[in-house]
Protein backbone atom coordinates (compact mmCIF):
# COMPACT_ATOMS: atom_id res chain seq x y z
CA UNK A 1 -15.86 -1.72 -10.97
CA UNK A 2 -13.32 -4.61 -10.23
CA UNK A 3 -10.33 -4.14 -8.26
CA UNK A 4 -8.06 -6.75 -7.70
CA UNK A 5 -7.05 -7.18 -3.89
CA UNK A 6 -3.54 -8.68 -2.85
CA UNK A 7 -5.00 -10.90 -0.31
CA UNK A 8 -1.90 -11.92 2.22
CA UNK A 9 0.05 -8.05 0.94
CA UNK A 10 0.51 -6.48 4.88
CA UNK A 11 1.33 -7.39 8.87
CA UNK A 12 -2.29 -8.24 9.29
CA UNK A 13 -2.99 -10.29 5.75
CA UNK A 14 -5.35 -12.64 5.13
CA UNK A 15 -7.86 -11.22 7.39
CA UNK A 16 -7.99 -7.81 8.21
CA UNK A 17 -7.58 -7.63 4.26
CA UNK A 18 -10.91 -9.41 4.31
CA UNK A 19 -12.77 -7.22 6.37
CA UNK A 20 -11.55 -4.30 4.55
CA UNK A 21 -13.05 -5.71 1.42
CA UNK A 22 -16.45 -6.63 2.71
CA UNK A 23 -16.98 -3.34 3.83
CA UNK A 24 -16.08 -2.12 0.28
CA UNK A 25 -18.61 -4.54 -1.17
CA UNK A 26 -21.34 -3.17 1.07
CA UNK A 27 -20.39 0.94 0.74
CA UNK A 28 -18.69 1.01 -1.88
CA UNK A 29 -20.16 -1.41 -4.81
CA UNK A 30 -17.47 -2.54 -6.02
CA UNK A 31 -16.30 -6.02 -6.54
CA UNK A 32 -13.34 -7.52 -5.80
CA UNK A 33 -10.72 -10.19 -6.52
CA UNK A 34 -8.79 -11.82 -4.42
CA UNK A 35 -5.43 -13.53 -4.78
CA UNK A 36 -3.67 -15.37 -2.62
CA UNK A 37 -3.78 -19.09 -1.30
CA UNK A 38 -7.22 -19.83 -1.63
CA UNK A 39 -7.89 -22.83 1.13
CA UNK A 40 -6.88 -20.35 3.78
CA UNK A 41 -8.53 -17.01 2.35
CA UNK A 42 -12.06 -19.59 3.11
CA UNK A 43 -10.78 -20.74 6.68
CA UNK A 44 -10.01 -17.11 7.76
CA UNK A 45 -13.68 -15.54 6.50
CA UNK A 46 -15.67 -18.63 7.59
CA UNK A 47 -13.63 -18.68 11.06
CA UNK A 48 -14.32 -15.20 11.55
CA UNK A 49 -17.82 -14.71 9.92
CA UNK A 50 -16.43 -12.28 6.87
CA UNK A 51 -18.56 -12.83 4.06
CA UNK A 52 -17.01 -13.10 0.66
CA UNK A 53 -19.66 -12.00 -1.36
CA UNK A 54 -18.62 -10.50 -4.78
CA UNK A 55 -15.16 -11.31 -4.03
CA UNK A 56 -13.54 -13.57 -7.00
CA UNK A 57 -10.81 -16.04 -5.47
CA UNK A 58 -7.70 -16.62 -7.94
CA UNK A 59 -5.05 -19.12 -6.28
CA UNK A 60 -1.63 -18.41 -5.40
CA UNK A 61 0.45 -20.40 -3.79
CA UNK A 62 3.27 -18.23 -2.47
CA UNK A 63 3.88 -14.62 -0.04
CA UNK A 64 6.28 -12.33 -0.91
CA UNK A 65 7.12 -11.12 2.60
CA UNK A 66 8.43 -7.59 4.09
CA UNK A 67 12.34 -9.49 4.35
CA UNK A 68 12.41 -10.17 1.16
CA UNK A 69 14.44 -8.87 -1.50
CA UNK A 70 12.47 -6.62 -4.03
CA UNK A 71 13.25 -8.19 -7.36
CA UNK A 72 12.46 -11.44 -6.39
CA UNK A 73 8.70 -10.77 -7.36
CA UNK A 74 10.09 -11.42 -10.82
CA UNK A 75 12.82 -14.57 -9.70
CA UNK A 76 11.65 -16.78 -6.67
CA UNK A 77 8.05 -15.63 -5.90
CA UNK A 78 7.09 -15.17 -9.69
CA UNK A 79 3.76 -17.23 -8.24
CA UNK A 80 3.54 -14.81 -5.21
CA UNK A 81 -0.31 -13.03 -4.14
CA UNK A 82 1.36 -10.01 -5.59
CA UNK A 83 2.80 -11.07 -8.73
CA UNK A 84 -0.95 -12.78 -9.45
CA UNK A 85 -2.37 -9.72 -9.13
CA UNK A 86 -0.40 -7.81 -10.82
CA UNK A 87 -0.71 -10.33 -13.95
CA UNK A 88 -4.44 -9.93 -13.69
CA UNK A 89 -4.69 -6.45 -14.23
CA UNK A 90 -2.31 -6.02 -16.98
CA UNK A 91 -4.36 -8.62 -18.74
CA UNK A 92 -7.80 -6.57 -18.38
CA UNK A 93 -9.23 -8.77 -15.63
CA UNK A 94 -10.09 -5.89 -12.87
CA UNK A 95 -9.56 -1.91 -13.09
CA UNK A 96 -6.97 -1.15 -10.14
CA UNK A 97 -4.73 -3.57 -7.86
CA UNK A 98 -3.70 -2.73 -4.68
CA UNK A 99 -1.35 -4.27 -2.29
CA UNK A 100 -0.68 -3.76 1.43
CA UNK A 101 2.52 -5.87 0.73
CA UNK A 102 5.96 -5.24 0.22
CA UNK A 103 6.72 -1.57 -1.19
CA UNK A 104 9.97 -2.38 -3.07
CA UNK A 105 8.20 -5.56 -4.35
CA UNK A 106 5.38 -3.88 -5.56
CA UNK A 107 7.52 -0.79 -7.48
CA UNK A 108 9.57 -3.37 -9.15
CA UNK A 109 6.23 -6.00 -9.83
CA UNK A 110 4.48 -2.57 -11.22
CA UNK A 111 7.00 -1.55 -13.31
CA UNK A 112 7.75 -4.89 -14.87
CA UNK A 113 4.68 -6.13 -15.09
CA UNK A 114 2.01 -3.26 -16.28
CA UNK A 115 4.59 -0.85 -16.59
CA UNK A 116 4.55 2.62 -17.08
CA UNK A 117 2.67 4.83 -18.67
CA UNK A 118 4.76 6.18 -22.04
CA UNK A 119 6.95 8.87 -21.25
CA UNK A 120 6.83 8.46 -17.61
CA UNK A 121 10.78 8.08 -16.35
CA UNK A 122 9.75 6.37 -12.97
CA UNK A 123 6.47 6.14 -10.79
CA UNK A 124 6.06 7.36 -7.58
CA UNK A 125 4.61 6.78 -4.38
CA UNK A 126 2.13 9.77 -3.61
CA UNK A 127 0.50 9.54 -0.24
CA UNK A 128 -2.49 11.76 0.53
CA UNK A 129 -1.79 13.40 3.77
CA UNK A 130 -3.35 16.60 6.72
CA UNK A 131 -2.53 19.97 6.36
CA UNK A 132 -3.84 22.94 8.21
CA UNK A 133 -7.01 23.43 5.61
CA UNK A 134 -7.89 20.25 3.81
CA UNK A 135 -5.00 17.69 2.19
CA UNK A 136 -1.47 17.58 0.34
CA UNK A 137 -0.10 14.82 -1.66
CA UNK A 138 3.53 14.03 -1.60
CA UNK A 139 5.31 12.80 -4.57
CA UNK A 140 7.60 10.66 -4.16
CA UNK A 141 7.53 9.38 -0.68
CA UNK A 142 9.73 6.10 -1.34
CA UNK A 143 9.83 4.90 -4.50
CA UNK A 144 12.81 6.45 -5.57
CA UNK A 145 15.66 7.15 -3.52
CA UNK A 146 17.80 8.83 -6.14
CA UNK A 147 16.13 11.53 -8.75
CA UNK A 148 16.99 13.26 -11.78
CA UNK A 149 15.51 16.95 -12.11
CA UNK A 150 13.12 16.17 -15.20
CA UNK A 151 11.76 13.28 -12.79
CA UNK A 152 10.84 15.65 -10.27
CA UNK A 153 9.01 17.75 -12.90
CA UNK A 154 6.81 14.84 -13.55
CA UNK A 155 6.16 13.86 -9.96
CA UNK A 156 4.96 17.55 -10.44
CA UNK A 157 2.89 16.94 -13.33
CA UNK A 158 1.48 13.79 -11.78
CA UNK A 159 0.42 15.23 -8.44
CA UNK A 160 -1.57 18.17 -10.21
CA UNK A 161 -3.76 15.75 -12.40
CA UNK A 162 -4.63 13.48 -9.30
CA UNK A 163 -5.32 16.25 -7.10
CA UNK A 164 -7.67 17.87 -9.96
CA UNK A 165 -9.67 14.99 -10.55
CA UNK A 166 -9.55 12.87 -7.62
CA UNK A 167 -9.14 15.49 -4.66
CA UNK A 168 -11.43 17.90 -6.73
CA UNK A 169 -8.92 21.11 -6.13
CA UNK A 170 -8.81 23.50 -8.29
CA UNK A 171 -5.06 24.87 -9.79
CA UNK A 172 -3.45 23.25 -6.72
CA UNK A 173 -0.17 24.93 -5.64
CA UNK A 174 3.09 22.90 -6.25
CA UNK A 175 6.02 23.02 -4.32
CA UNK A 176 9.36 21.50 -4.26
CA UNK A 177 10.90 20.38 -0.84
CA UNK A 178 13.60 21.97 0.19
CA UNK A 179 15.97 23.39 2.94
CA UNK A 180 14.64 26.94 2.88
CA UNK A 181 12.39 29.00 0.33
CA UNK A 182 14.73 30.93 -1.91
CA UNK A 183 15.24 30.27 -5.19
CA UNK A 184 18.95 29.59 -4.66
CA UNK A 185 18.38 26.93 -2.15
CA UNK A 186 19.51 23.03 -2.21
CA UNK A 187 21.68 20.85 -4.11
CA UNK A 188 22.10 20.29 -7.71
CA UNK A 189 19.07 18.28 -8.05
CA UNK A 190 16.63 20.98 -6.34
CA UNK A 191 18.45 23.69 -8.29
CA UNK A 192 17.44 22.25 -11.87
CA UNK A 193 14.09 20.59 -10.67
CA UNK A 194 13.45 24.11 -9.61
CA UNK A 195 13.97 25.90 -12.69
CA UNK A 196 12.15 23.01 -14.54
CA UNK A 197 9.43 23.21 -12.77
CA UNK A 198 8.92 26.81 -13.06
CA UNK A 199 9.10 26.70 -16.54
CA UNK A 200 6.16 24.28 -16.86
CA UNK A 201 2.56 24.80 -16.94
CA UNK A 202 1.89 24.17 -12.85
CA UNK A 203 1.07 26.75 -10.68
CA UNK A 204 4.85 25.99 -9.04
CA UNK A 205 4.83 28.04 -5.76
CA UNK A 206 8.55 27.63 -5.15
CA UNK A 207 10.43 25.53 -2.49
CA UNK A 208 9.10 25.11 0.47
CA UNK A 209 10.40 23.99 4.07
CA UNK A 210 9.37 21.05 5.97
CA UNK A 211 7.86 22.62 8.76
CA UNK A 212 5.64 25.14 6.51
CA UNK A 213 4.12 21.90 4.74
CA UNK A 214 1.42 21.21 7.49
CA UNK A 215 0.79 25.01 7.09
CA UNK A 216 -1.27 24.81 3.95
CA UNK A 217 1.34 26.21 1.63
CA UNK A 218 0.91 23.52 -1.53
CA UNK A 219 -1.40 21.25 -2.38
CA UNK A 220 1.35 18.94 -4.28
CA UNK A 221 4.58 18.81 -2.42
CA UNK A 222 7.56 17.75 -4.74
CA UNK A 223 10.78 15.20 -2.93
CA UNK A 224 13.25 12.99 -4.22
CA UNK A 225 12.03 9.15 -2.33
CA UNK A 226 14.63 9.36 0.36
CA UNK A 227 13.70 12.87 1.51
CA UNK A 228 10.09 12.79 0.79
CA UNK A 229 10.34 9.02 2.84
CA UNK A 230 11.61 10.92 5.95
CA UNK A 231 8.77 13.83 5.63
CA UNK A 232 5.96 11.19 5.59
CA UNK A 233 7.63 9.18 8.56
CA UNK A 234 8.51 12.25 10.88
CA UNK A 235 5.03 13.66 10.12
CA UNK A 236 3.32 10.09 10.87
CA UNK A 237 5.38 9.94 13.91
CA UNK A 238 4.73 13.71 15.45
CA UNK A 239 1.11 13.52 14.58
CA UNK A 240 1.00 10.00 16.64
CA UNK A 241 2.98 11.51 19.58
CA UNK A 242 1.05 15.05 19.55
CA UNK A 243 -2.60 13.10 19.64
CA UNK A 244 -0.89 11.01 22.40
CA UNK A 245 -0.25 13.98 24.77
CA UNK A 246 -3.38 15.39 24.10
CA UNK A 247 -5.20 12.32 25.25
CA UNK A 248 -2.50 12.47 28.31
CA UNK A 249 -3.56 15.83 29.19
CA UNK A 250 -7.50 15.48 29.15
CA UNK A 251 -7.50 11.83 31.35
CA UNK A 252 -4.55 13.30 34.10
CA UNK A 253 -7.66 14.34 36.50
CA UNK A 254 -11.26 14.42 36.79
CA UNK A 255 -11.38 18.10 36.16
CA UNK A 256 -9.60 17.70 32.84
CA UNK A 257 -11.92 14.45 31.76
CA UNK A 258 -14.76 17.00 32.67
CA UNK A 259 -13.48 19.60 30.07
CA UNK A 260 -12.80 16.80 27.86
CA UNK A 261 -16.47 16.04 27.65
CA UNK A 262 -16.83 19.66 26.79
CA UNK A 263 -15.06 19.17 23.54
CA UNK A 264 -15.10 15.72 22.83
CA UNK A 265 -16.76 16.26 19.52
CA UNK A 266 -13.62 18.54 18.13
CA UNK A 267 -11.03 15.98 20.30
CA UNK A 268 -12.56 13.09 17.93
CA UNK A 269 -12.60 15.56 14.95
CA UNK A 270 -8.78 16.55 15.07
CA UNK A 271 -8.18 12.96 15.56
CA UNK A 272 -9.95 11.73 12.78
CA UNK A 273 -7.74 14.90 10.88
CA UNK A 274 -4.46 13.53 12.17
CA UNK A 275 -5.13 9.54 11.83
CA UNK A 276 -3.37 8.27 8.62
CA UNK A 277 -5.50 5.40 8.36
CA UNK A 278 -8.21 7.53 6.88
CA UNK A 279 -6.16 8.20 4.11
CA UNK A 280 -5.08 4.25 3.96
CA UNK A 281 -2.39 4.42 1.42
CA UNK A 282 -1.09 5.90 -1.60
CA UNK A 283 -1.20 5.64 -5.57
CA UNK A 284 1.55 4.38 -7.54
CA UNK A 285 1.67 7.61 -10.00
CA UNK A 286 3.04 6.41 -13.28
CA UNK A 287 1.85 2.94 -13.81
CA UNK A 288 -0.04 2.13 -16.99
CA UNK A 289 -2.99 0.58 -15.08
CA UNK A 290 -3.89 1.98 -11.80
CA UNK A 291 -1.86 0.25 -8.53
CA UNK A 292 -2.38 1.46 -5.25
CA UNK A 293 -0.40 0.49 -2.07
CA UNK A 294 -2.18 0.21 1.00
CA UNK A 295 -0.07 0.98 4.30
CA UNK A 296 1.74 -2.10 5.51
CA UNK A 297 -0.08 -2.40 9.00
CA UNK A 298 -3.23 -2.14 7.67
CA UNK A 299 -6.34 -3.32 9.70
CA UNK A 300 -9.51 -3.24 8.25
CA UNK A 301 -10.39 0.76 8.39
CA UNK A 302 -7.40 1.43 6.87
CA UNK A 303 -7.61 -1.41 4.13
CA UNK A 304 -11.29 0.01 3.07
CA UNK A 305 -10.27 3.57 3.27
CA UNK A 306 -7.44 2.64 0.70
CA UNK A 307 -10.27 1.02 -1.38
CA UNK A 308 -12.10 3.73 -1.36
CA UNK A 309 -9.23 5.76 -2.52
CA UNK A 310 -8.55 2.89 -5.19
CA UNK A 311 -12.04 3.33 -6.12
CA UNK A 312 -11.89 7.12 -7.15
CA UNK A 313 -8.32 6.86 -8.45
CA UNK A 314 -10.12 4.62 -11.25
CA UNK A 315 -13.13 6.92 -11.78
CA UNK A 316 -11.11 10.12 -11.97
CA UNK A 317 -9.40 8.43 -14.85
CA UNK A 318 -5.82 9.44 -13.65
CA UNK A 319 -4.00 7.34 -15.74
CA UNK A 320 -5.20 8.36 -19.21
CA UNK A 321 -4.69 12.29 -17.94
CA UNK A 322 -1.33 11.46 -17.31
CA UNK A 323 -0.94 9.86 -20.39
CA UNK A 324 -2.72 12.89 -21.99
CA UNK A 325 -0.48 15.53 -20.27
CA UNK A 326 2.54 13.23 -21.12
CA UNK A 327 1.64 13.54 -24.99
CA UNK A 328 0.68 17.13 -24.63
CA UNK A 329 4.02 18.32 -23.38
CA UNK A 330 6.08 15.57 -25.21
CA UNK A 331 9.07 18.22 -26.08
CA UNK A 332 9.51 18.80 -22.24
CA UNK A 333 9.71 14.84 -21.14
CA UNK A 334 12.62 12.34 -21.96
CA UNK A 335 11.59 9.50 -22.89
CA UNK A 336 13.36 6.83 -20.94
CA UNK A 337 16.04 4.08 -22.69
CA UNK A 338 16.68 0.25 -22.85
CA UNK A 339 18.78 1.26 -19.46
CA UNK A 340 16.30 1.95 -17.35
CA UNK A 341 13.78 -0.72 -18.02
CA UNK A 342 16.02 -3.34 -17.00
């Protein structure tokens, strides 16, 4: 397998990107391609002894950075790491892309470029994240700040086909975000994603509350971008601050380090639970070709953890499902217009 690796995508780009990969080349077997500006991908792994062996160097002379402005991946930065990439997998030349880069960049790039799968109204960003027993994804955690109903049913749709084959969970419970659990609950939006969704095929749980999703009540949690943005920030930023008072509490005096040592093993086990770098990212549900986005601050751990993810992504063969599931159900999806490709 050959993913393609957006070499200077991320705060810590080219070389924590680097070390990512050569762990992936050692425990993963996979090889890898690299774009991005090719003189200084060489000075970064020889400065810092990262070997680049089975990794495939393809030149590119410009950075789409965090400031700028999503669309110009297809104006100013056409000859950007990301746009490369992106180019080189919709021509057949690796099996995945991923990208600690630029989200908005890489939505737009994704779209344009390999586009979306037939059927599919708009991808999605669906982050793997901790819940009480085992792991959730949520669909759409950015992408798209605005939704229509049937768009949410996909997200749906999407999130029960990765979490089949890549998360290996049986029937996984589906649940639409929401601001309490009855059926009446929400806006507009919710209201008709609701009864969409209970008319499909998923085993659709209901709506659910933010502060039951950590309490193992779905397996697929269903948002518009904006709120399912705020869910994956606040939950990044409580599970940060609750690991950070722990540690506070067991180092405040010698009789607490002592207890500590007691229970060090589960202290490291919840943290490894809580840490969203061992998750490192998030698919790109929707795209024709498989496109993963790594988390922005990305060191190495992360970056091969999102590889990893990358790597079964491909294998669980989550893009021709969707496809499948698309064609399957064709009288319940809208095929998009001219309008919304441009």
């Amino acid at each position: 397998m050959k993913i393609i690796v957006d070499a200077f995508g991320g705060d810590n780009a080219p070389l924590e990107i680097l070390k990512g990969c050569a762990q992936a080349v050692e425990k993963l077997d996979v090889d890898i391609m690299l774009t991005g500006r090719e003189d200084e991908i060489r000075r970064v792994a020889q400065e810092n002894a990262v070997s680049l062996n089975r990794m495939e160097i393809i030149d590119a002379p410009d950075v789409i950075t965090m400031e700028d402005h999503a669309g110009e991946i297809m104006k100013s930065k056409t000859n950007c790491s990301m746009a490369e990439g992106l180019r080189r997998l919709t021509a057949g030349e690796g099996d995945a892309f991923i990208s600690a880069g630029n989200s908005g960049a890489l939505v737009v790039g994704a779209t344009l470029i390999v586009k979306r799968i037939k059927g599919i109204k708009r991808v999605a960003f669906a982050p793997i994240m901790p819940k009480n027993d085992g792991c959730f994804m949520l669909i759409d955690s950015g992408a798209n700040v605005e939704c229509k109903a049937d768009m949410l049913r996909q997200f749906g749709v999407m999130g029960s086909i990765y979490m089949q084959k890549v998360m290996n969970i049986t029937n996984p419970r589906v649940a639409l975000a929401n601001i309490g659990t009855e059926d009446h609950k929400g806006g507009e939006l919710q209201h008709e994603a609701f009864a969409l969704l209970k008319d499909s095929n998923l085993n659709f749980v209901g709506n659910i509350e933010a502060r039951d999703i950590p309490l193992d009540a779905g397996e697929v949690i269903v948002a518009d971008g904006f709120t399912g943005n705020v869910i994956l920030k606040t939950y990044e930023g409580v599970a940060i601050m609750l690991m950070g008072k722990v540690k506070n509490i067991f180092t405040k005096s010698f009789l607490n380090k002592l207890a500590a040592a007691i229970v060090l093993k589960d202290i490291k086990a919840l943290k490894k639970t809580m840490d969203y770098n061992e998750y490192g990212g998030a698919p790109l549900m929707g795209c024709a070709k498989p496109v993963f986005k790594a988390h922005g601050s990305a060191k190495a751990k992360t970056f091969y953890n999102a590889l990893r993810l990358t790597k079964a992504y491909v294998a669980g063969g989550v893009v021709d499902e969707i496809a499948s599931s698309v064609a399957d159900y064709k009288s319940n999806f809208i095929e998009t217009d001219v309008s919304e490709d441009s």
